[in-house]
PDB file of N, CA and C in Angstrom:
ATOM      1  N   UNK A   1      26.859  13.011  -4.059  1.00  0.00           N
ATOM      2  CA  UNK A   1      26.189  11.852  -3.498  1.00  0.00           C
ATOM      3  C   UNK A   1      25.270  11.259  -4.566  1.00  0.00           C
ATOM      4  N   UNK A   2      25.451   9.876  -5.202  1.00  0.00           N
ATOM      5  CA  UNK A   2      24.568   9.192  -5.859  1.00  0.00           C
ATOM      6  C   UNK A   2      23.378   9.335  -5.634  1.00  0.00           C
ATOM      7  N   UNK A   3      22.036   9.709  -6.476  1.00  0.00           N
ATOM      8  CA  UNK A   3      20.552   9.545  -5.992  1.00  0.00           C
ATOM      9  C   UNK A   3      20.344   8.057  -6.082  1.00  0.00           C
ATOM     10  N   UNK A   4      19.173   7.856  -5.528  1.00  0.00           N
ATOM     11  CA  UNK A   4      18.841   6.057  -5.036  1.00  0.00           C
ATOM     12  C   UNK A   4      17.462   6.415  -6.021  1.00  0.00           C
ATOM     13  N   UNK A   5      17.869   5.881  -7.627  1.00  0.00           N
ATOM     14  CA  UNK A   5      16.460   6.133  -8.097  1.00  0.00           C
ATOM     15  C   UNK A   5      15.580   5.697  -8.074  1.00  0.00           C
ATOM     16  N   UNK A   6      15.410   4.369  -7.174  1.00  0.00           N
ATOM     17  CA  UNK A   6      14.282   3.496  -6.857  1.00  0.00           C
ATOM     18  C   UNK A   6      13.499   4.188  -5.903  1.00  0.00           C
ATOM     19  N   UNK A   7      13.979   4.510  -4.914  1.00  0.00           N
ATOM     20  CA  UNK A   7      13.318   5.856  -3.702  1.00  0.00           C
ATOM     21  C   UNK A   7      12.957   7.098  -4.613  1.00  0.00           C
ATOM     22  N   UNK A   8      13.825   7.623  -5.318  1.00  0.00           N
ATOM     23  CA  UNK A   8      13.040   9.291  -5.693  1.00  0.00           C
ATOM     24  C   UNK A   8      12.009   8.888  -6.957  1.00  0.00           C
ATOM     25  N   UNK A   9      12.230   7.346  -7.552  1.00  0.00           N
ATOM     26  CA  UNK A   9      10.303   7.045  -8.355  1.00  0.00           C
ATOM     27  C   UNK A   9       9.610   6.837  -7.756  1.00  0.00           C
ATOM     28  N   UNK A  10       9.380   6.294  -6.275  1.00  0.00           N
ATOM     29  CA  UNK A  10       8.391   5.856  -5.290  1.00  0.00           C
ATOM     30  C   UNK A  10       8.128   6.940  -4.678  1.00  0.00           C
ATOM     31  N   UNK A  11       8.983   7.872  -4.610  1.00  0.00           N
ATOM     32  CA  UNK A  11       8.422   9.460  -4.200  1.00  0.00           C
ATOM     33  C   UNK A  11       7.754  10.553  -5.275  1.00  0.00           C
ATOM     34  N   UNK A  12       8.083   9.958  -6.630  1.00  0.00           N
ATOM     35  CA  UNK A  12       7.758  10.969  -7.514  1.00  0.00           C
ATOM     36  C   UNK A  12       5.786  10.052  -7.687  1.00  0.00           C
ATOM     37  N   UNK A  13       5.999   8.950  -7.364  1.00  0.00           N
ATOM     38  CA  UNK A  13       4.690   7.865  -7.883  1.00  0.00           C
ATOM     39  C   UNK A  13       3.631   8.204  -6.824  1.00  0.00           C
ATOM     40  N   UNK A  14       4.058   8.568  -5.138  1.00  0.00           N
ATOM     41  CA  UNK A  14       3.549   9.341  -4.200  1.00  0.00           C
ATOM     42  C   UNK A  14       2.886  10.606  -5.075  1.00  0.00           C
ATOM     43  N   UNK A  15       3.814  12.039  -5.295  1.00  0.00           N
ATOM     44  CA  UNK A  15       3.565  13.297  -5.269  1.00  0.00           C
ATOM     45  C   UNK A  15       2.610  13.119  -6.669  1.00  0.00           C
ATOM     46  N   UNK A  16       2.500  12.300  -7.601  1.00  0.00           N
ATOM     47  CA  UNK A  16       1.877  12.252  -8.651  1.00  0.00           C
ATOM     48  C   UNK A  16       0.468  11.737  -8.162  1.00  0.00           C
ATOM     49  N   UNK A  17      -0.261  10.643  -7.914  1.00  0.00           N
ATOM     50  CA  UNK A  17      -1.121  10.554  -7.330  1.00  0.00           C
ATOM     51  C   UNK A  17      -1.155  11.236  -6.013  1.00  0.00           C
ATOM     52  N   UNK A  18      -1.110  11.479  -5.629  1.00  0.00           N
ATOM     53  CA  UNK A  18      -1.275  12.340  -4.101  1.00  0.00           C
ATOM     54  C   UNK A  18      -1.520  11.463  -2.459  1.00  0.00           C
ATOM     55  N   UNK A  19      -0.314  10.572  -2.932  1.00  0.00           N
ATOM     56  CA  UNK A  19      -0.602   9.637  -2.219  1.00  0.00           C
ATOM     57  C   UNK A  19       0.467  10.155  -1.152  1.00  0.00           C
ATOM     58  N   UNK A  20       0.193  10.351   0.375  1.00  0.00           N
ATOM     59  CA  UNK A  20       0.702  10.238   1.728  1.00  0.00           C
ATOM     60  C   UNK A  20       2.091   9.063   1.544  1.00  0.00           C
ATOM     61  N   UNK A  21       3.497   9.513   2.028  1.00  0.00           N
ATOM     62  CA  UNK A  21       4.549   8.611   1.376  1.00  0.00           C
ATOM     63  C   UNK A  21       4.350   7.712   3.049  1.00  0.00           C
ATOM     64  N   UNK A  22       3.803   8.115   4.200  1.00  0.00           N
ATOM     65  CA  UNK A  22       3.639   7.546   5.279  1.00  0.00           C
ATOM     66  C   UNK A  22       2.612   6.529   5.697  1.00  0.00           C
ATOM     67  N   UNK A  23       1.706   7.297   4.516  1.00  0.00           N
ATOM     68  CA  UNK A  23       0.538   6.190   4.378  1.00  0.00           C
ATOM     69  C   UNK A  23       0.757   4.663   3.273  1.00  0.00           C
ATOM     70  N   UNK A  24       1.344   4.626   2.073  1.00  0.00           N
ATOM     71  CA  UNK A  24       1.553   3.419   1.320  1.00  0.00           C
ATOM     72  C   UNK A  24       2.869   4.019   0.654  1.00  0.00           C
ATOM     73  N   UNK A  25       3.391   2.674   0.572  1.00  0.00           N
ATOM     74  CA  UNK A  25       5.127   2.787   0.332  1.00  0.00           C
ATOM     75  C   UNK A  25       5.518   2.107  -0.916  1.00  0.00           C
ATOM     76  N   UNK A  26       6.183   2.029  -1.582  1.00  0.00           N
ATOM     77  CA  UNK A  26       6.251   0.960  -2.542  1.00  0.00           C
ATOM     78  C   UNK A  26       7.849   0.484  -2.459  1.00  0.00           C
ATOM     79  N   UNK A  27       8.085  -1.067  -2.529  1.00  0.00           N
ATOM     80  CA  UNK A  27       8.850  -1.505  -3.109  1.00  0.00           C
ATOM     81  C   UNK A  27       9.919  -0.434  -3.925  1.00  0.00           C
ATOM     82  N   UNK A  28      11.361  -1.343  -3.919  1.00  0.00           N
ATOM     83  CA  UNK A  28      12.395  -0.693  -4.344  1.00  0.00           C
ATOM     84  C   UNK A  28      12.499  -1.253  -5.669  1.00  0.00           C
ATOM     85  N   UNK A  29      12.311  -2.428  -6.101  1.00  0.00           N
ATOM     86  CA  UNK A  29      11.833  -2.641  -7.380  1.00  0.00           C
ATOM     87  C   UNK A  29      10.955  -3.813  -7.711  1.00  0.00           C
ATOM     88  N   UNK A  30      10.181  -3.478  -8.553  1.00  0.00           N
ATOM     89  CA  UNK A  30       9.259  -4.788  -8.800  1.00  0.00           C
ATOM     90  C   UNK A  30       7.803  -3.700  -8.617  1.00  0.00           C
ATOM     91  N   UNK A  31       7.525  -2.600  -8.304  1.00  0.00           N
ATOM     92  CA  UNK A  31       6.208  -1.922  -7.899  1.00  0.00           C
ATOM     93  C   UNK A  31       5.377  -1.927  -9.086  1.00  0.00           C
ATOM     94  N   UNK A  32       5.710  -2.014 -10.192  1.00  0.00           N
ATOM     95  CA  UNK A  32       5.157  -1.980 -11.576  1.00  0.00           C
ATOM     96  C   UNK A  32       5.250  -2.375 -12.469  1.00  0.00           C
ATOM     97  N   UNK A  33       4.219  -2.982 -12.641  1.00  0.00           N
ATOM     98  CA  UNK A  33       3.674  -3.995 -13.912  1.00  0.00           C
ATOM     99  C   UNK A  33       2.514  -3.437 -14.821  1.00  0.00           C
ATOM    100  N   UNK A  34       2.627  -4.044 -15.902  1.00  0.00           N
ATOM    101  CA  UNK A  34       1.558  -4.093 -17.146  1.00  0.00           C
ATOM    102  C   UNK A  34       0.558  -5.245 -16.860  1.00  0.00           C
ATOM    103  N   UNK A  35      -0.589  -5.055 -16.934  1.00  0.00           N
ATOM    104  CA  UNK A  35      -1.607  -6.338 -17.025  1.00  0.00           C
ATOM    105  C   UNK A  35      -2.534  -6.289 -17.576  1.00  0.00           C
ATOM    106  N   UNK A  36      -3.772  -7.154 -17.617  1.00  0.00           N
ATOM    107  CA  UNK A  36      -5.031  -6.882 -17.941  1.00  0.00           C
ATOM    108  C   UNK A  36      -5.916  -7.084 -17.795  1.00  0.00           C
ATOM    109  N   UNK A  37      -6.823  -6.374 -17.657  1.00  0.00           N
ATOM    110  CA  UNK A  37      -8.221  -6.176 -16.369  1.00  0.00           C
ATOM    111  C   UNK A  37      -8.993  -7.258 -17.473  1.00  0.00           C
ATOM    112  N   UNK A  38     -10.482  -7.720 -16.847  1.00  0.00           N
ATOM    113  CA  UNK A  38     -10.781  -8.458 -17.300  1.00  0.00           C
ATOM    114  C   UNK A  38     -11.690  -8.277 -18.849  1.00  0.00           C
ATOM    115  N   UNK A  39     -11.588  -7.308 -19.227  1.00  0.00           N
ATOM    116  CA  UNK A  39     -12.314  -7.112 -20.409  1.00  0.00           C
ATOM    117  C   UNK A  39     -10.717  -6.793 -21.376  1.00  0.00           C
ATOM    118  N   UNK A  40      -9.638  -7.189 -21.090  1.00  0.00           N
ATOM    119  CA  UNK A  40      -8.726  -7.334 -22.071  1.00  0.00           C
ATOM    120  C   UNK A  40      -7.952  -6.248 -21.938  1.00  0.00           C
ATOM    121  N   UNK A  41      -7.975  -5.240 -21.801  1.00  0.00           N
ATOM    122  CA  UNK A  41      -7.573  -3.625 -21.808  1.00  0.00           C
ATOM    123  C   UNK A  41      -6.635  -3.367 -20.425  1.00  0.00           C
ATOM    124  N   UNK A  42      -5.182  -2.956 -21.162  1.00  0.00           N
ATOM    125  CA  UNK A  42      -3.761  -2.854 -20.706  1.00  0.00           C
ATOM    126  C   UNK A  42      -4.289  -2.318 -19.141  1.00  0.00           C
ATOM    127  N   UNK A  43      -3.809  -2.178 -18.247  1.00  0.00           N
ATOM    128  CA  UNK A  43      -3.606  -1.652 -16.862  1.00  0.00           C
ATOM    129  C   UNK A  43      -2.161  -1.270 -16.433  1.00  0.00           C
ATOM    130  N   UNK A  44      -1.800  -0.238 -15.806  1.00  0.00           N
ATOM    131  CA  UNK A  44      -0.833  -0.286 -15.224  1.00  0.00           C
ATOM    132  C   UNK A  44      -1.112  -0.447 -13.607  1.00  0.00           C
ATOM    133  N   UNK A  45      -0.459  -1.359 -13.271  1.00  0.00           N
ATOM    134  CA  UNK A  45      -0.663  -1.868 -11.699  1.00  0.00           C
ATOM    135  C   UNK A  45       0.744  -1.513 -11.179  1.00  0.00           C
ATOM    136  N   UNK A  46       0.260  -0.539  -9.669  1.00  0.00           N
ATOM    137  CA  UNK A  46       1.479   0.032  -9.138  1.00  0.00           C
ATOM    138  C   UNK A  46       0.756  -0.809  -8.163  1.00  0.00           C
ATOM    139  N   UNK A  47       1.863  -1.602  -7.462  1.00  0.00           N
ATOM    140  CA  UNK A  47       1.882  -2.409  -5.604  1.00  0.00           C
ATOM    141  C   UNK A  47       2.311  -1.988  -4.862  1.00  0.00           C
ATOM    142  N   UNK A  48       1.792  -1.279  -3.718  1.00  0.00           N
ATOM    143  CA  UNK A  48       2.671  -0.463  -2.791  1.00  0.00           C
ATOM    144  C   UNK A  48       2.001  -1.426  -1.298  1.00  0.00           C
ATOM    145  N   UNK A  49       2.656  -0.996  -0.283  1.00  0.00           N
ATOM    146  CA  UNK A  49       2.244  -1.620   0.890  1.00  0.00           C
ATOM    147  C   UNK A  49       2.057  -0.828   1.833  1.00  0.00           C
ATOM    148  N   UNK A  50       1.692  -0.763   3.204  1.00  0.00           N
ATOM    149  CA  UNK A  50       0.912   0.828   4.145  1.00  0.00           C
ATOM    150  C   UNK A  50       2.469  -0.163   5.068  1.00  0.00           C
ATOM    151  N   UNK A  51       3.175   0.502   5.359  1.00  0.00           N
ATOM    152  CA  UNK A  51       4.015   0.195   6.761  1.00  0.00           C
ATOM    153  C   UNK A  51       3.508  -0.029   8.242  1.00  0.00           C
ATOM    154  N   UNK A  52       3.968  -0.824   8.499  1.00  0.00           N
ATOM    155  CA  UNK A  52       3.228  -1.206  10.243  1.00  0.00           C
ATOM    156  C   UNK A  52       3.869  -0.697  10.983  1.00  0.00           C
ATOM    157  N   UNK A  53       2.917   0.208  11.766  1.00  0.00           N
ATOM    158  CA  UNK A  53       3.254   0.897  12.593  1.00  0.00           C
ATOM    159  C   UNK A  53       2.562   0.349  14.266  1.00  0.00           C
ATOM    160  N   UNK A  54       3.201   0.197  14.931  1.00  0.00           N
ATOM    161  CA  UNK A  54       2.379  -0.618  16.184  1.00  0.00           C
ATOM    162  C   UNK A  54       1.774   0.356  16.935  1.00  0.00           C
ATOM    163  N   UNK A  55       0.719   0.323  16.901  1.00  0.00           N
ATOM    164  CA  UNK A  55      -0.309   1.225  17.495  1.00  0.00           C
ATOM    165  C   UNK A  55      -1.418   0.552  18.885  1.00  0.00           C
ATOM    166  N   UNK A  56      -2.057   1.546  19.537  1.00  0.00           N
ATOM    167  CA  UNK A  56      -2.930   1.185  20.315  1.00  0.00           C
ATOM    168  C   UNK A  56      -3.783   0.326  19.944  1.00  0.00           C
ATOM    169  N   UNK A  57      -4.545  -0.689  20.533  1.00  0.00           N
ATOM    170  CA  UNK A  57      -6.177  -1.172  20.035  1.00  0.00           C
ATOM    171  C   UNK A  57      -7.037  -0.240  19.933  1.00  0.00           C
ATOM    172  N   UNK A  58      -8.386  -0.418  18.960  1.00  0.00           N
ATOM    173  CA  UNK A  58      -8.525   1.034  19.167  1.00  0.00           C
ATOM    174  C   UNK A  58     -10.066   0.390  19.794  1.00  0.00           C
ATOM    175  N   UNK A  59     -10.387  -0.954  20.723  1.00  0.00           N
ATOM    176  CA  UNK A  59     -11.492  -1.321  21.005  1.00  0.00           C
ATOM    177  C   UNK A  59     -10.996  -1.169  22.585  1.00  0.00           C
ATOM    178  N   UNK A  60     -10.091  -1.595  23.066  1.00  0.00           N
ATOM    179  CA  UNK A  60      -9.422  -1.772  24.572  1.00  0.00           C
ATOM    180  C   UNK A  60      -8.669  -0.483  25.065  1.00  0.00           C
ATOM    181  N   UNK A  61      -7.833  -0.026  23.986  1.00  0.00           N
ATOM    182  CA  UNK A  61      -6.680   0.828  24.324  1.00  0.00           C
ATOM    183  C   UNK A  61      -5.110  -0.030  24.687  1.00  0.00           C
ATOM    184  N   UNK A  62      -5.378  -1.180  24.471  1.00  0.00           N
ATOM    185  CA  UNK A  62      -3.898  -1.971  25.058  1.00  0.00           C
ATOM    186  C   UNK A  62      -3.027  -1.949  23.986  1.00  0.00           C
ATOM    187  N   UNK A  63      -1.523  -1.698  24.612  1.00  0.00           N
ATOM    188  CA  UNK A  63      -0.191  -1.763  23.321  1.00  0.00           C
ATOM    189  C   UNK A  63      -0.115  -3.284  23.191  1.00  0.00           C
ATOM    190  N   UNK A  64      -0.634  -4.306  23.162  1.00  0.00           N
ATOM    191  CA  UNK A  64       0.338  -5.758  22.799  1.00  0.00           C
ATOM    192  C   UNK A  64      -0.490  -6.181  21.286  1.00  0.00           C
ATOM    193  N   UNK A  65      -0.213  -5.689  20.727  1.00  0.00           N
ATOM    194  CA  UNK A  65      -0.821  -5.749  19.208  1.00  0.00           C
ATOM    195  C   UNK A  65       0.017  -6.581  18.437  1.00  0.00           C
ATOM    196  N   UNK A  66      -0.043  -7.130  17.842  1.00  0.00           N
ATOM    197  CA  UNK A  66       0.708  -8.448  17.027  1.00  0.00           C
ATOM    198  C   UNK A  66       0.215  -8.538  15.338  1.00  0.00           C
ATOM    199  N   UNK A  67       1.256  -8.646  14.007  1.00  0.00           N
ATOM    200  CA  UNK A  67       0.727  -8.763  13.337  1.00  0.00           C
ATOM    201  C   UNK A  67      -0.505  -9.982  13.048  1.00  0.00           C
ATOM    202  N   UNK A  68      -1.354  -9.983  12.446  1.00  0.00           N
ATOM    203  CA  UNK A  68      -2.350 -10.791  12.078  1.00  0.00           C
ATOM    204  C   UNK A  68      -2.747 -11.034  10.801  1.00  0.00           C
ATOM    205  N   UNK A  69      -1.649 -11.415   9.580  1.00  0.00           N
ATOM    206  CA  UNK A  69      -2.272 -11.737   8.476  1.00  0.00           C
ATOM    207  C   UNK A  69      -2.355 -10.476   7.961  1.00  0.00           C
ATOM    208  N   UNK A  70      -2.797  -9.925   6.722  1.00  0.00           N
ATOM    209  CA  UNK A  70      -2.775  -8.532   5.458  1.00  0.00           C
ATOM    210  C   UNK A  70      -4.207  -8.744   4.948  1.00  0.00           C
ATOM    211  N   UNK A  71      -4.503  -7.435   4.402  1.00  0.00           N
ATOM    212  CA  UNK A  71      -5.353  -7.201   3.760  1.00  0.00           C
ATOM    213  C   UNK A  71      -4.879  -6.665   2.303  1.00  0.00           C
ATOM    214  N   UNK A  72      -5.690  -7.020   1.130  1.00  0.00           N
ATOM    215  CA  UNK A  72      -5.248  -6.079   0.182  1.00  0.00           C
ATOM    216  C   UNK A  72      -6.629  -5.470  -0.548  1.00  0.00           C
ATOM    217  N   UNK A  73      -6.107  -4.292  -0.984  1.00  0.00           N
ATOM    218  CA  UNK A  73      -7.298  -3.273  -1.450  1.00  0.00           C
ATOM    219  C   UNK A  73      -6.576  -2.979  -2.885  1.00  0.00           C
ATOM    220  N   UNK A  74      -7.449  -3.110  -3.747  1.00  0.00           N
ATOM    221  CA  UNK A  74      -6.898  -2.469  -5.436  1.00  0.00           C
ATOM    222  C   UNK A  74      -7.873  -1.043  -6.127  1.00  0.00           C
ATOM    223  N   UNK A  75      -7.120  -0.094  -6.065  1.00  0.00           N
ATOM    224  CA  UNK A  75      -7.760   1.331  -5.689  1.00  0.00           C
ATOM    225  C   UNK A  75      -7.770   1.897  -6.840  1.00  0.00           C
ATOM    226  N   UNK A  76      -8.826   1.883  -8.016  1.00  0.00           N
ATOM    227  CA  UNK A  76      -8.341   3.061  -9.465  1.00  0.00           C
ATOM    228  C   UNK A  76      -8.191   4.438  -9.242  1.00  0.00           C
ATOM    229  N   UNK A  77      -7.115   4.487  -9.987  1.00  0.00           N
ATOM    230  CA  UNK A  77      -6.396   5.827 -10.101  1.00  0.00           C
ATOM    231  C   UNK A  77      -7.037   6.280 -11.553  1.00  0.00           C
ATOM    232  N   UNK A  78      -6.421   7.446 -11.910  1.00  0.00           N
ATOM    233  CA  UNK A  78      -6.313   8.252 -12.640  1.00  0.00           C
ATOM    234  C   UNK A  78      -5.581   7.766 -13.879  1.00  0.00           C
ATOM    235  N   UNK A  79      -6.136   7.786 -15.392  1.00  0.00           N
ATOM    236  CA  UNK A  79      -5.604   6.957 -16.306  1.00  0.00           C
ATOM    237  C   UNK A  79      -4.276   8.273 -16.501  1.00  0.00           C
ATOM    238  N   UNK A  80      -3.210   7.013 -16.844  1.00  0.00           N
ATOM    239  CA  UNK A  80      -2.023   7.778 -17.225  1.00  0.00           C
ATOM    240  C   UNK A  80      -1.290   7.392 -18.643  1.00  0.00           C
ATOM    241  N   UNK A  81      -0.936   8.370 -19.497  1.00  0.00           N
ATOM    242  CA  UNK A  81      -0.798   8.072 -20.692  1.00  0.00           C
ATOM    243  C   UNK A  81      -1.726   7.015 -21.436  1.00  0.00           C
ATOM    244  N   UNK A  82      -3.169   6.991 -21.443  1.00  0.00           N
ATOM    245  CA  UNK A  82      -4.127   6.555 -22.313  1.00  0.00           C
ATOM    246  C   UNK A  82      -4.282   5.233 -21.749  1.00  0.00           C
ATOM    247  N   UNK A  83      -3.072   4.826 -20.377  1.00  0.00           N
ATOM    248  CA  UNK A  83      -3.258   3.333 -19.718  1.00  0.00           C
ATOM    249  C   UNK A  83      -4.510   3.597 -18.601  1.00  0.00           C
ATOM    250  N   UNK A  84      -5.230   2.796 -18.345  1.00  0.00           N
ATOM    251  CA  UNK A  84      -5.995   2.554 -16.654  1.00  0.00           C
ATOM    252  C   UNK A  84      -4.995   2.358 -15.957  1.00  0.00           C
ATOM    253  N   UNK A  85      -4.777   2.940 -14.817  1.00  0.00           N
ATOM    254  CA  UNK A  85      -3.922   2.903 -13.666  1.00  0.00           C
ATOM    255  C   UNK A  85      -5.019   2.428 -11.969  1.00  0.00           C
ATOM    256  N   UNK A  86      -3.713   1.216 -11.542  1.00  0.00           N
ATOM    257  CA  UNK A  86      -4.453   1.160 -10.076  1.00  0.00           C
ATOM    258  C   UNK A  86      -3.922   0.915  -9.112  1.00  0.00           C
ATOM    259  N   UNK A  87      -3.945   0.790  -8.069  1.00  0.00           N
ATOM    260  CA  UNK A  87      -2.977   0.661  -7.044  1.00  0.00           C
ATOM    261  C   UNK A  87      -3.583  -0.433  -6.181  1.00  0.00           C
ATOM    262  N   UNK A  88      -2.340  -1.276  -5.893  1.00  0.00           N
ATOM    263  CA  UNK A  88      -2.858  -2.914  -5.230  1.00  0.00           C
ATOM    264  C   UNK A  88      -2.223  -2.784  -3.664  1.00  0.00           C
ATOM    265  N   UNK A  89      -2.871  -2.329  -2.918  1.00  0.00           N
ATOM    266  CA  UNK A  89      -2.016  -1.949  -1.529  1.00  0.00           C
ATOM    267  C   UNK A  89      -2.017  -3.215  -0.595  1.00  0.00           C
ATOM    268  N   UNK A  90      -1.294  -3.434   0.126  1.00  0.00           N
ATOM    269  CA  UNK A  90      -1.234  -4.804   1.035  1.00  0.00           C
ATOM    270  C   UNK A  90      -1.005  -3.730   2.241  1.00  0.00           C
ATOM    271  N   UNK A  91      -2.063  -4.390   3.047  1.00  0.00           N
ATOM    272  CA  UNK A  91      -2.488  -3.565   4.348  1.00  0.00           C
ATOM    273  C   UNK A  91      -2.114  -5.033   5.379  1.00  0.00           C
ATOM    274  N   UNK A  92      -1.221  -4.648   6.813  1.00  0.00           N
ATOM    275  CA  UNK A  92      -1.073  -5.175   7.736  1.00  0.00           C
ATOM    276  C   UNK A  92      -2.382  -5.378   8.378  1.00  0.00           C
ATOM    277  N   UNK A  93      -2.863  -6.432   9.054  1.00  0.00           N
ATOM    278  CA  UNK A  93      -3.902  -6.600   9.859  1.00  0.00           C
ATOM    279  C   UNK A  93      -3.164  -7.182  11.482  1.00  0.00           C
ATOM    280  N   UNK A  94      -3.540  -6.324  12.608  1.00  0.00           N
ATOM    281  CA  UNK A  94      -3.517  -6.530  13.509  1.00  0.00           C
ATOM    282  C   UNK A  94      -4.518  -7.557  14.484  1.00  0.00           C
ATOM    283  N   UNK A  95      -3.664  -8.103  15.736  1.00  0.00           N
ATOM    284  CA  UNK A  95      -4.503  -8.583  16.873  1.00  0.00           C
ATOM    285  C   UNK A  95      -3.860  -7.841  17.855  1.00  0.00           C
ATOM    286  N   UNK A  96      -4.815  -7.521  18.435  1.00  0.00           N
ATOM    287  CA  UNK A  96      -4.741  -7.285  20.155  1.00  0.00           C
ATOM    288  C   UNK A  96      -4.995  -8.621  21.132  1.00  0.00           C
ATOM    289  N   UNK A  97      -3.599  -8.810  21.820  1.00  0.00           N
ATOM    290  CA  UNK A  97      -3.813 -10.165  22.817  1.00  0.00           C
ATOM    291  C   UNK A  97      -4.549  -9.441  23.610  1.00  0.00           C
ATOM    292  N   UNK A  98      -4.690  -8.351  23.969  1.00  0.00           N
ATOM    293  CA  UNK A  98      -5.821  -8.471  25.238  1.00  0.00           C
ATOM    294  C   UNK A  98      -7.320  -9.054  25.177  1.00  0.00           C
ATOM    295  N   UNK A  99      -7.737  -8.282  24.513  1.00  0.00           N
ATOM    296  CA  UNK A  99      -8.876  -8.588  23.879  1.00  0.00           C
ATOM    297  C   UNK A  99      -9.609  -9.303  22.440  1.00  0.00           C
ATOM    298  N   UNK A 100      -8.499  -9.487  21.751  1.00  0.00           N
ATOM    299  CA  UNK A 100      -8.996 -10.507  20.484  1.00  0.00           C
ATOM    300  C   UNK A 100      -9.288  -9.762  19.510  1.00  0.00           C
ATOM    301  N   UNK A 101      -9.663  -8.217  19.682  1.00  0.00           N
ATOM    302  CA  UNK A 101      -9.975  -7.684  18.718  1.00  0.00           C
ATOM    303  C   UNK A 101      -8.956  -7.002  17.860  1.00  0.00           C
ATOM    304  N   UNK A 102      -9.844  -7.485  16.127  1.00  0.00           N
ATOM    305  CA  UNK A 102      -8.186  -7.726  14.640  1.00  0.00           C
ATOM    306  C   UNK A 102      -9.006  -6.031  14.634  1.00  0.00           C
ATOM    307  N   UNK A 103      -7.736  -5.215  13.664  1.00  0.00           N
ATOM    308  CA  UNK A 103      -7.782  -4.312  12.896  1.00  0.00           C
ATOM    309  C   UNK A 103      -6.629  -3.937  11.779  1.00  0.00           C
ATOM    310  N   UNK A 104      -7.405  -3.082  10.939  1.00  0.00           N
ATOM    311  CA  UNK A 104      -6.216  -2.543   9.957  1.00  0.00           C
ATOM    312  C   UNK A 104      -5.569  -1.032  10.493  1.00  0.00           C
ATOM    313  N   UNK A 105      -4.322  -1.022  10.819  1.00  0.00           N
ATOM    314  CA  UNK A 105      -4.216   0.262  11.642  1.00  0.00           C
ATOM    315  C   UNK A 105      -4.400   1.115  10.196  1.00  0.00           C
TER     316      UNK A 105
END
């Protein structure tokens, strides 16, 4: 059976930072780029995204939760091979029609 090496680097990019593969996911390709932070100096930027999972409100308790727009968080990691490393996560933001109240599950 062929390996899918886009899945076993997004799992090896997980077990290396110690990142939860349930908690942020990355892209099958495109997760990594070279850039540069603002004082000039290389970065490696991994983009991963948290999967939506439809969950309770956690102000009401009601299931009719609806996406609402993303959040993104850019998290430093651990320098790897002499690069700064960081992670740019795009977080789902929820509404609850019952009550109005947004969250990030």
């Amino acid at each position: 059976m062929p390996c899918d090496t886009n899945h076993t680097q997004s799992l090896e990019i997980n077990q290396l930072f110690g990142i939860d593969p349930n908690e942020i996911q990355f892209p099958s390709i495109g997760f990594k780029t070279i850039t540069k932070d603002k004082f000039g100096h290389q970065v490696i930027l991994l983009q991963g995204y948290a999967p939506f999972n439809e969950t309770k409100c956690p102000s009401c308790g009601g299931e009719n939760m609806i996406k609402h727009g993303t959040s993104v968080a850019t998290i430093r990691l651990l320098e790897t091979n002499g690069y700064k490393t960081a992670l740019r996560a795009t977080k789902q933001r929820v509404l609850c029609k019952g009550c109005q109240h947004t969250a990030l599950p």
